[in-house]
N, C-alpha and C. Protein backbone atom coordinates (compact mmCIF):
# COMPACT_ATOMS: atom_id res chain seq x y z
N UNK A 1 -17.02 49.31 6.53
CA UNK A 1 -15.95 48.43 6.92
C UNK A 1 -16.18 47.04 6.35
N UNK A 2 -15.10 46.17 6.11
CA UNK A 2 -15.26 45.08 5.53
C UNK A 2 -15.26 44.15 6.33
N UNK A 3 -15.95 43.09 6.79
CA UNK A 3 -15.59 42.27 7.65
C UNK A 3 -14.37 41.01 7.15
N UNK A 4 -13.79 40.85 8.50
CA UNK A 4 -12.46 40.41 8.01
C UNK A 4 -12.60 38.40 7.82
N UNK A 5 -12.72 37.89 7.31
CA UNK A 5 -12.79 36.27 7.51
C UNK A 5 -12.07 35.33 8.09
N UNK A 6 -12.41 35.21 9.33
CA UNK A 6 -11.70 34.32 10.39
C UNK A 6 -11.42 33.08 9.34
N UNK A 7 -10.12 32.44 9.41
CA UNK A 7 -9.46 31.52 8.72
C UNK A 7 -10.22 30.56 9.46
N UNK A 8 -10.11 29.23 9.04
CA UNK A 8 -10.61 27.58 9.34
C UNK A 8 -9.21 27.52 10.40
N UNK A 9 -9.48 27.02 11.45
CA UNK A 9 -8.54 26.58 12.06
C UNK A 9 -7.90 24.97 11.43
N UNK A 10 -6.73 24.95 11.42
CA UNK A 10 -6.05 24.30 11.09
C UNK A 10 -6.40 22.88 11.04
N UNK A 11 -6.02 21.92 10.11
CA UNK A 11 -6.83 20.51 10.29
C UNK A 11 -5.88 19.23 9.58
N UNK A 12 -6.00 18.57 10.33
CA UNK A 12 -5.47 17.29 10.36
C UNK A 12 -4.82 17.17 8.73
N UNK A 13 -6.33 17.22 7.97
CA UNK A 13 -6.26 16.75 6.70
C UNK A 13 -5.92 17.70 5.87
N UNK A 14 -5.11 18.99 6.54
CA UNK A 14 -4.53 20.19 5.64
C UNK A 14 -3.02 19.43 5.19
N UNK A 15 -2.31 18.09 6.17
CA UNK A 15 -1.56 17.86 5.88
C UNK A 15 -1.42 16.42 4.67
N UNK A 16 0.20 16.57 4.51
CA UNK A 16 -0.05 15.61 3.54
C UNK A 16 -0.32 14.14 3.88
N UNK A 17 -0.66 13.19 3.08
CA UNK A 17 -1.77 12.20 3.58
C UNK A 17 -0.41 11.35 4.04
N UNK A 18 1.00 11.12 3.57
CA UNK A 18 2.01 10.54 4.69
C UNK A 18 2.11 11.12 5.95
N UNK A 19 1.72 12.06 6.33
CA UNK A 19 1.91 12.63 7.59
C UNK A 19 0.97 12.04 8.28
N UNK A 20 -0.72 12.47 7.84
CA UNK A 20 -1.55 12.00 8.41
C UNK A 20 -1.81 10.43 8.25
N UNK A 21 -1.29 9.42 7.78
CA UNK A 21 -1.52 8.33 8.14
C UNK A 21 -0.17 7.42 9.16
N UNK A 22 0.86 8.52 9.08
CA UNK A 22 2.27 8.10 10.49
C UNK A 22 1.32 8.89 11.78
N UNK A 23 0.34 9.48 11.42
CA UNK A 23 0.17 9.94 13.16
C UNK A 23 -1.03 8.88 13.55
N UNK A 24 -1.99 8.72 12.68
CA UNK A 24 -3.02 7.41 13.10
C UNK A 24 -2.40 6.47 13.28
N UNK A 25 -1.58 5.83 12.85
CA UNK A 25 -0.48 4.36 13.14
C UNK A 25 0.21 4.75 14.49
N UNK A 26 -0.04 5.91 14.96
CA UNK A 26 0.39 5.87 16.47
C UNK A 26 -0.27 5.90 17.44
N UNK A 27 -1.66 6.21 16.68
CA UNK A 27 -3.12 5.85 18.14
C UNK A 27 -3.51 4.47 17.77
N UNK A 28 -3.91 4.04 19.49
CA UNK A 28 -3.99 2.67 19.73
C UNK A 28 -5.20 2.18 18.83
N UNK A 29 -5.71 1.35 18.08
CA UNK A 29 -6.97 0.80 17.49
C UNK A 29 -7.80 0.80 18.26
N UNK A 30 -7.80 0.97 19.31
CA UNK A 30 -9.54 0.73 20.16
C UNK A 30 -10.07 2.28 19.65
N UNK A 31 -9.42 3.63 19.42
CA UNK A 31 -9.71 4.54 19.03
C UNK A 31 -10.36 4.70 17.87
N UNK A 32 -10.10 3.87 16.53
CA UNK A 32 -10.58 3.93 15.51
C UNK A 32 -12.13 3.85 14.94
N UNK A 33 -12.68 2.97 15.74
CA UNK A 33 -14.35 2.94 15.66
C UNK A 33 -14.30 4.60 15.50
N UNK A 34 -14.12 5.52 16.83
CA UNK A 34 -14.24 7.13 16.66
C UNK A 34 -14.06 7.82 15.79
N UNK A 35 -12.77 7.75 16.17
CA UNK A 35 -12.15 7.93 14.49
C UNK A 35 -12.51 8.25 13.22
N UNK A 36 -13.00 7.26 13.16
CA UNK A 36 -13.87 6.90 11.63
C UNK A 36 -14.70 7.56 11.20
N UNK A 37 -15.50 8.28 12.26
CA UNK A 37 -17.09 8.79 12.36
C UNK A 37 -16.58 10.44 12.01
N UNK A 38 -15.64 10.70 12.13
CA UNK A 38 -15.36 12.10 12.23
C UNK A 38 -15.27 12.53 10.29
N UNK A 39 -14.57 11.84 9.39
CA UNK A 39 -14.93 12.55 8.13
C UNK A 39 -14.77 11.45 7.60
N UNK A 40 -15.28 10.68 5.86
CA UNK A 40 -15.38 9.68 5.00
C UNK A 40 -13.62 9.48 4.77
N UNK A 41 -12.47 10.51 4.85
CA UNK A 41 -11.33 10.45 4.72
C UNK A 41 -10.38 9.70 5.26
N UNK A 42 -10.59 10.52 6.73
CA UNK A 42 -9.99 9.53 8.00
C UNK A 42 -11.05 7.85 7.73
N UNK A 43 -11.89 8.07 7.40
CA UNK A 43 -12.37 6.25 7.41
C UNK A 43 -11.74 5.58 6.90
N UNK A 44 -11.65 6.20 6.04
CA UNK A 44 -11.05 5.41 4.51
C UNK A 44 -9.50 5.58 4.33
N UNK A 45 -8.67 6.59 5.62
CA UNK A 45 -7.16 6.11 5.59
C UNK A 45 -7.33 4.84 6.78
N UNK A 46 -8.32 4.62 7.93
CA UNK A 46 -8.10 3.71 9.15
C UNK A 46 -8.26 2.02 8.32
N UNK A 47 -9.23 1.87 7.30
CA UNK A 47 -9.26 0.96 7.00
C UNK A 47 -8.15 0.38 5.64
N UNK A 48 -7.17 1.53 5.23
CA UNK A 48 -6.39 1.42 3.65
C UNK A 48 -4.84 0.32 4.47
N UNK A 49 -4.36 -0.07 3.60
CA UNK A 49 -3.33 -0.53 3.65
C UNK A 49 -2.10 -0.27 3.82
N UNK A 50 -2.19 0.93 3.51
CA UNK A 50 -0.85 2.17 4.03
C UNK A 50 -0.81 2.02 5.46
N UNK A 51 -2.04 2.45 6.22
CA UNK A 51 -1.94 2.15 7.92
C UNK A 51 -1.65 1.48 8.26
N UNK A 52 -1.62 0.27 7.52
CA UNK A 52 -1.67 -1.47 8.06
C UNK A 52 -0.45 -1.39 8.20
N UNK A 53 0.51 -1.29 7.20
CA UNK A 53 1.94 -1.11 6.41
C UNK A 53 2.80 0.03 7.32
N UNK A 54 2.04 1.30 7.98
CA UNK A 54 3.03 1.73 8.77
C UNK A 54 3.19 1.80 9.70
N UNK A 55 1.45 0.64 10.33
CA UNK A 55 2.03 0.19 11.54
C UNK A 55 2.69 -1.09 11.87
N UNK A 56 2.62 -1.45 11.28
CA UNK A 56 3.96 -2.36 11.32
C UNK A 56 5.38 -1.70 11.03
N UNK A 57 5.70 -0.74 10.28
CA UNK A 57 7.12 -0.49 10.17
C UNK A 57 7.13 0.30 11.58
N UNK A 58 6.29 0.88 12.08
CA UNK A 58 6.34 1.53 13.10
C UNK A 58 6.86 0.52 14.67
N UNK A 59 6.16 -0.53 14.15
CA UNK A 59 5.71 -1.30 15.35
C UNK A 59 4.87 -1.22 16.58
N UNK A 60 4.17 -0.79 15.82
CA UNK A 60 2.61 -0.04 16.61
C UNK A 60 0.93 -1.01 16.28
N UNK A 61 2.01 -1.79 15.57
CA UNK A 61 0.55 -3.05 14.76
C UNK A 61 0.04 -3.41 16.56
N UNK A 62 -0.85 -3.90 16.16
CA UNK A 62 -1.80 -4.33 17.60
C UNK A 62 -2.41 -5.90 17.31
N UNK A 63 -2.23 -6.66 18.40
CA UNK A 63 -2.93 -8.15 18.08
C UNK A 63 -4.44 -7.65 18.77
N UNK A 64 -5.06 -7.87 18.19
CA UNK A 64 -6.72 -7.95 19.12
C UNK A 64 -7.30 -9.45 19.46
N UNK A 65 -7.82 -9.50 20.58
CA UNK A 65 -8.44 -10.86 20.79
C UNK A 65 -9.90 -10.59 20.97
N UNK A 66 -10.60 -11.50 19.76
CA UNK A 66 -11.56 -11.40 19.60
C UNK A 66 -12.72 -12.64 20.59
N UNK A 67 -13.67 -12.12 21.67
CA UNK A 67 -14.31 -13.53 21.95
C UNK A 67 -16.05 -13.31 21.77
N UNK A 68 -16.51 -14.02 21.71
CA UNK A 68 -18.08 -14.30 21.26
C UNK A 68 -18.61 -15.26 22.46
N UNK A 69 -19.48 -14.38 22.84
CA UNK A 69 -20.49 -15.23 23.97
C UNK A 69 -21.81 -15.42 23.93
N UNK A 70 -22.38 -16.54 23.66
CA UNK A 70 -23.86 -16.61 23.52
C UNK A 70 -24.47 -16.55 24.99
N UNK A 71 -25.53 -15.71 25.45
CA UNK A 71 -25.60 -15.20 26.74
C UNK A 71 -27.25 -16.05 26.94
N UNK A 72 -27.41 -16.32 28.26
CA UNK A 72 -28.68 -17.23 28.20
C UNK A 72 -29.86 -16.41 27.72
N UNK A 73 -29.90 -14.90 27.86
CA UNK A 73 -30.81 -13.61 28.00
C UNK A 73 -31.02 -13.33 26.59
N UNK A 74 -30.41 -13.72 25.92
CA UNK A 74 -29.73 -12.75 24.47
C UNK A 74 -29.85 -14.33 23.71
N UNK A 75 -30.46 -13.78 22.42
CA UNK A 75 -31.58 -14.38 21.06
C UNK A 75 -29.42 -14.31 20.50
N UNK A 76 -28.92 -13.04 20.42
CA UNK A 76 -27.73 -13.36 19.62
C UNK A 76 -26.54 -13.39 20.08
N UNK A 77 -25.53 -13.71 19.73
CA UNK A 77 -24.12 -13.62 20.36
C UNK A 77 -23.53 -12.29 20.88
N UNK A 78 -22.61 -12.45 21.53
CA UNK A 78 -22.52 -10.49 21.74
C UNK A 78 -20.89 -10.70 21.65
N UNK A 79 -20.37 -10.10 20.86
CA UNK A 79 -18.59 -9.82 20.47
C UNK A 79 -18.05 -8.84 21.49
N UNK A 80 -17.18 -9.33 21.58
CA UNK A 80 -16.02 -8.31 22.59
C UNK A 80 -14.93 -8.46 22.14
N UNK A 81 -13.80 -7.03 22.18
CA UNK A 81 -12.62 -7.91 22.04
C UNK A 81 -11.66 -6.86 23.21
N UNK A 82 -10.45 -6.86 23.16
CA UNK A 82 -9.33 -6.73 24.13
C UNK A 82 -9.60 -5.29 24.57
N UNK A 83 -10.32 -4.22 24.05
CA UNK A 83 -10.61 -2.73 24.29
C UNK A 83 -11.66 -2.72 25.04
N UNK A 84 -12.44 -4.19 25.32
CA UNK A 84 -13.54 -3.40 25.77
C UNK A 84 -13.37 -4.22 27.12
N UNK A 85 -14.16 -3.58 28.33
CA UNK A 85 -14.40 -4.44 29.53
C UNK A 85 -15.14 -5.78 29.68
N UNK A 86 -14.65 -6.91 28.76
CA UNK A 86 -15.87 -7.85 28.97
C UNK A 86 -15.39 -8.71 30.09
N UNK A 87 -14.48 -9.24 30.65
CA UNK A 87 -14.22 -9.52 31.87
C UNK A 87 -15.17 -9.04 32.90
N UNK A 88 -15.22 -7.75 33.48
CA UNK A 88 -16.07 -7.15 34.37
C UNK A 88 -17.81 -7.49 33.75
N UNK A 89 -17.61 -7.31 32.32
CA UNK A 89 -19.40 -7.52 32.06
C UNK A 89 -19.83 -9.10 32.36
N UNK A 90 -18.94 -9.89 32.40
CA UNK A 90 -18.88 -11.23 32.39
C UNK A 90 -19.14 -11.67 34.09
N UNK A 91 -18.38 -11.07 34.67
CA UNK A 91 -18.40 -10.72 36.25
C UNK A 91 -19.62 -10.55 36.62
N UNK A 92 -20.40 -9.08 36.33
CA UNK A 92 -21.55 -8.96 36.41
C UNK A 92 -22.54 -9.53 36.44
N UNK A 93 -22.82 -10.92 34.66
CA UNK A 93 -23.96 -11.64 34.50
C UNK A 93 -23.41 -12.50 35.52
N UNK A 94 -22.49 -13.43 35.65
CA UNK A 94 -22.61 -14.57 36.59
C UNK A 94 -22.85 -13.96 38.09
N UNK A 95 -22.52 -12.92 38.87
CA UNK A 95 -23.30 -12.64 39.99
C UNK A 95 -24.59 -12.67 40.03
N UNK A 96 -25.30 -12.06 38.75
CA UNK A 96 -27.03 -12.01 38.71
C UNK A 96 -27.39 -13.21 38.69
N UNK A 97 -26.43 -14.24 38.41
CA UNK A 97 -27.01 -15.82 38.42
C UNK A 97 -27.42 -16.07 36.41
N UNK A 98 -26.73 -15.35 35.68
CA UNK A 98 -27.05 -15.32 34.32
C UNK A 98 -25.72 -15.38 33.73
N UNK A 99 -25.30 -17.22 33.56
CA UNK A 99 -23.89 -17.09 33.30
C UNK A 99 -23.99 -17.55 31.89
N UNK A 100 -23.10 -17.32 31.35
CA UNK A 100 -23.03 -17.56 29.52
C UNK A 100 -23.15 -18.90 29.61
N UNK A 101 -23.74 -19.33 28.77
CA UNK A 101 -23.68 -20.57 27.76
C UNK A 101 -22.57 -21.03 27.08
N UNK A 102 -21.60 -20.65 26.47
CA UNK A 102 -21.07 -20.98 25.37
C UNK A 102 -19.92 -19.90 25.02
N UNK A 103 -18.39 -20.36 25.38
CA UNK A 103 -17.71 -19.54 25.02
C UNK A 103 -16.83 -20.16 24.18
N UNK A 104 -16.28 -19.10 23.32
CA UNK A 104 -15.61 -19.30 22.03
C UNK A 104 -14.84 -18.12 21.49
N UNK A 105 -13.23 -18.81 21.23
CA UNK A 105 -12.55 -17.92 21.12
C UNK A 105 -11.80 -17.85 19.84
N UNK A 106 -11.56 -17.10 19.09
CA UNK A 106 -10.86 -16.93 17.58
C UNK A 106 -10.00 -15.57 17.77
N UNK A 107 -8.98 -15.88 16.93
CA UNK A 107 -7.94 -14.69 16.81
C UNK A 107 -7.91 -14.52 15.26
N UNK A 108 -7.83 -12.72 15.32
CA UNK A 108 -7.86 -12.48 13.80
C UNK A 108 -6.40 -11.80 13.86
């Protein structure tokens, strides 16, 4: 008997690369760090200009707010931006009595 060869289940990148870069322009950017890690392809459509381009025609572009806190504990700055919980982490150090030094805010 011959054994029969289970097909590859179906994959993202079987489609064409307009398809697959209108469906990433519809997940939110805090996803993309992940994203990225999964094949050199998907990296390299999250960071291309096509995405940039259809999320905006989409209207799915995202503002991020970026802030930087030099922490009394911490030799370096530590970045946060709008995806992650730094409010609550911020919460945290000033209860322990370890409140930042130095805050500073920039928008990209």
């Amino acid at each position: 008997k011959k054994k029969k060869k289970n097909p590859s289940p179906p994959s993202l990148l079987s489609l064409p690369e307009e398809i697959v870069v209108n469906c990433l322009a519809r997940i939110s950017k805090s996803y993309y760090p992940k994203l990225s890690l999964v094949c050199k392809t998907i990296c390299s459509l999250i960071l291309s200009m096509e995405l940039y381009v259809a999320r905006l025609e989409l209207e799915t572009h995202e503002n991020v707010l970026h802030v930087c806190l030099q922490l009394l504990d911490k030799t370096r700055p530590s970045w946060f931006n709008e995806y992650t919980n730094w409010a609550g982490f911020l919460i945290q150090r000033l209860k322990h009595g370890n409140p930042y030094q130095t805050l500073e805010l920039s928008y990209v």
